[in-house]
C-alpha atoms as a PDB file:
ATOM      1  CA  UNK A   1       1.158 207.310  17.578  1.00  0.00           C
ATOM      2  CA  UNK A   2       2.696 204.852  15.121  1.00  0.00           C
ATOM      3  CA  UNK A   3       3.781 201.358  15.514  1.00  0.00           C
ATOM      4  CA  UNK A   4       6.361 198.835  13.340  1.00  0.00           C
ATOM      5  CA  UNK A   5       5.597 196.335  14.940  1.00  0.00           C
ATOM      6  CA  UNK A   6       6.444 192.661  12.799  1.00  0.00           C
ATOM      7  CA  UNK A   7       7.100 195.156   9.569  1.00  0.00           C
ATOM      8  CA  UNK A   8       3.567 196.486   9.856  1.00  0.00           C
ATOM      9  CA  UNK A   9       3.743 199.875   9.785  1.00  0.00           C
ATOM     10  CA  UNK A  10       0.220 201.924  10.731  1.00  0.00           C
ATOM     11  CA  UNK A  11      -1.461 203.446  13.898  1.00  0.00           C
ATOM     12  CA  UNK A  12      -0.745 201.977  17.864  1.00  0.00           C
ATOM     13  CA  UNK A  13      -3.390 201.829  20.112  1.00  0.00           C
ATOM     14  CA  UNK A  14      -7.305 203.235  19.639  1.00  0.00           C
ATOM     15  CA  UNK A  15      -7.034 206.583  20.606  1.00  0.00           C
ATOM     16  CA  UNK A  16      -6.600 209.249  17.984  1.00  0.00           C
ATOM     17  CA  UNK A  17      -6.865 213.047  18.548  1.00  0.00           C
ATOM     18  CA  UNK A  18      -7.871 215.511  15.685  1.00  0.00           C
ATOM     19  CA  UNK A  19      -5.166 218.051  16.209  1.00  0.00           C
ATOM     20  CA  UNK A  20      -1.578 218.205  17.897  1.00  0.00           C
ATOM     21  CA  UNK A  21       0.598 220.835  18.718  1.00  0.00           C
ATOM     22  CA  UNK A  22       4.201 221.307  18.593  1.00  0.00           C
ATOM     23  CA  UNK A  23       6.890 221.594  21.320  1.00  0.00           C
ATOM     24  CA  UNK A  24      10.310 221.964  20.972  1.00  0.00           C
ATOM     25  CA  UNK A  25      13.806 222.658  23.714  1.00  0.00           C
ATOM     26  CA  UNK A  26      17.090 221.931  23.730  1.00  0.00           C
ATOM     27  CA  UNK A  27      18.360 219.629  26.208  1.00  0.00           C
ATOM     28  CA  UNK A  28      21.856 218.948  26.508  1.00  0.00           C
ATOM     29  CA  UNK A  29      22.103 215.120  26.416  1.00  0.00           C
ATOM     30  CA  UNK A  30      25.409 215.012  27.672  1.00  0.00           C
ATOM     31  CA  UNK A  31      24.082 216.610  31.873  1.00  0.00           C
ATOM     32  CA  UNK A  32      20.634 214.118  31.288  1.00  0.00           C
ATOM     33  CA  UNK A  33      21.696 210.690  30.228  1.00  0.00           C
ATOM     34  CA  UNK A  34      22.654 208.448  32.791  1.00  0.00           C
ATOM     35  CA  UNK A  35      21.008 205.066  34.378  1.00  0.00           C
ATOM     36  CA  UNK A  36      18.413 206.584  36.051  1.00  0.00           C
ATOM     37  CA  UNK A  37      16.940 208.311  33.014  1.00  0.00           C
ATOM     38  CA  UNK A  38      15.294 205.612  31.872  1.00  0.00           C
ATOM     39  CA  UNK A  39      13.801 204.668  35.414  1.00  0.00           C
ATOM     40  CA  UNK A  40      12.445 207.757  35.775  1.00  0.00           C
ATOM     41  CA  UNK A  41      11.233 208.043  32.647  1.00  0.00           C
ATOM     42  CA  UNK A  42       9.428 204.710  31.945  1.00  0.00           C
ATOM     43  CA  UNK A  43       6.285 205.350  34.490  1.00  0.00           C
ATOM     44  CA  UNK A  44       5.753 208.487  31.940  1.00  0.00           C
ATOM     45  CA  UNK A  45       6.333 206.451  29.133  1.00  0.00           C
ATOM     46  CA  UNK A  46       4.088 203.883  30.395  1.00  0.00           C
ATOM     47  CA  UNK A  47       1.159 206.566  31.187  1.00  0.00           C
ATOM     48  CA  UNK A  48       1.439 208.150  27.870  1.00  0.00           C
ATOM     49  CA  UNK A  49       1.351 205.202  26.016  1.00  0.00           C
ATOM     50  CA  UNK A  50      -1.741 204.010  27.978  1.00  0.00           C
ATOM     51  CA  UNK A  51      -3.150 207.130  26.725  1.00  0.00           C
ATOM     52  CA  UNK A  52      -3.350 206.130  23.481  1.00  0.00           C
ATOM     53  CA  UNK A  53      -4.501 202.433  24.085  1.00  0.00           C
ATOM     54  CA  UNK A  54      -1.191 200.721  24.240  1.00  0.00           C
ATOM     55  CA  UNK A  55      -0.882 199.016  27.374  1.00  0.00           C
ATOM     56  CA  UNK A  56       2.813 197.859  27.661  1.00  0.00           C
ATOM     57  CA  UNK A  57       5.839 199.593  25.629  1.00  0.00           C
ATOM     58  CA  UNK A  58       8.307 197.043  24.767  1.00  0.00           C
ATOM     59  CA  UNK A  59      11.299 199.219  24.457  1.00  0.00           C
ATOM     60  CA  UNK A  60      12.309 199.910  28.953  1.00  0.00           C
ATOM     61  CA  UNK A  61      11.335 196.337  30.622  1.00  0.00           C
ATOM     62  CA  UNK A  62      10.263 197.507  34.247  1.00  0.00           C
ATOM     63  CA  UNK A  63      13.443 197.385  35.666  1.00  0.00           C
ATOM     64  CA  UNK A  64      14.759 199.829  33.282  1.00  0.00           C
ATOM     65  CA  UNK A  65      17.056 197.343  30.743  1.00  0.00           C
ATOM     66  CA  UNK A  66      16.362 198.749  27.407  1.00  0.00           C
ATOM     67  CA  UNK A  67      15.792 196.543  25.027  1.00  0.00           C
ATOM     68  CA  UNK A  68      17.226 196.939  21.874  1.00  0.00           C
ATOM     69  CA  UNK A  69      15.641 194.667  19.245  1.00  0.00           C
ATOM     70  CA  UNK A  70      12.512 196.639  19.211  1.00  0.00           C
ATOM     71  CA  UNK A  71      14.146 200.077  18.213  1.00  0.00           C
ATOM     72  CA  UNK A  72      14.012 198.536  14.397  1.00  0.00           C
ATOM     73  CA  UNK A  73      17.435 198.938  12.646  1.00  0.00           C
ATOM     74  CA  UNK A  74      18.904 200.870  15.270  1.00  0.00           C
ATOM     75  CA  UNK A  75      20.233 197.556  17.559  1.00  0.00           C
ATOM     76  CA  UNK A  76      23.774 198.680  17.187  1.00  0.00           C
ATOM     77  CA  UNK A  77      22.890 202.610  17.764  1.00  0.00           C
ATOM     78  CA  UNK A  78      21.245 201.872  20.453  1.00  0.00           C
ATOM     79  CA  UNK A  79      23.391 199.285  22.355  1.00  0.00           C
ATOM     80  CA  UNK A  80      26.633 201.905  21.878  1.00  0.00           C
ATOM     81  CA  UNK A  81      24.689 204.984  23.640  1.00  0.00           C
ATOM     82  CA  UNK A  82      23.590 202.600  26.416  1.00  0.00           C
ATOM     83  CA  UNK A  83      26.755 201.184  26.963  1.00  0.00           C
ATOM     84  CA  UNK A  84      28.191 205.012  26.651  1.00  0.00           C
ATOM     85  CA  UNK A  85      25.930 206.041  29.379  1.00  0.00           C
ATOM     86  CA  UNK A  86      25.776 203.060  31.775  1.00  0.00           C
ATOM     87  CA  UNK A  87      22.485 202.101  30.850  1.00  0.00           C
ATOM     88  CA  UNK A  88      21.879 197.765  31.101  1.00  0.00           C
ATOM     89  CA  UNK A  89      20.648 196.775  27.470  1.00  0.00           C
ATOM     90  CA  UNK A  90      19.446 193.514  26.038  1.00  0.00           C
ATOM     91  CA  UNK A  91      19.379 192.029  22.333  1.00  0.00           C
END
């Protein structure tokens, strides 16, 4: 897991694991995206990011706002998809 955080970029949390595998589907976005994806999809984003040490992600606030300025470079990106799907989004 990698961080940018403040420019820095290197390893997030402690936790490191010698080998990963690979997944891949297709999803089609357009059926998926809507408000509630990113309620239901912060407690797993919370609990894998614990995994790996990080306590807190800074990207869905608990009530599910996304918030933008920590996607780095992507504040306009990521403000037109949310506002495309209904999700609430902050600078």
């Amino acid at each position: 897991m990698w961080n940018n955080a403040a420019g820095a970029y290197g390893p997030a949390g402690k936790r490191q694991y010698a080998g990963v595998g690979t997944a891949r589907s297709a999803v089609d976005l357009t059926t998926c995206l809507s408000p509630r994806l990113t309620t239901a999809a912060r407690p797993l984003l919370v609990d894998l990011l614990q995994q790996f040490g990080v306590s807190e992600p800074r990207h869905v606030d608990p009530s599910g706002v996304v918030r933008r300025r920590h996607f780095t470079g992507h504040d306009e990106l990521i403000h037109a998809w949310a506002d495309a799907i209904g999700i609430p989004s902050e600078p």
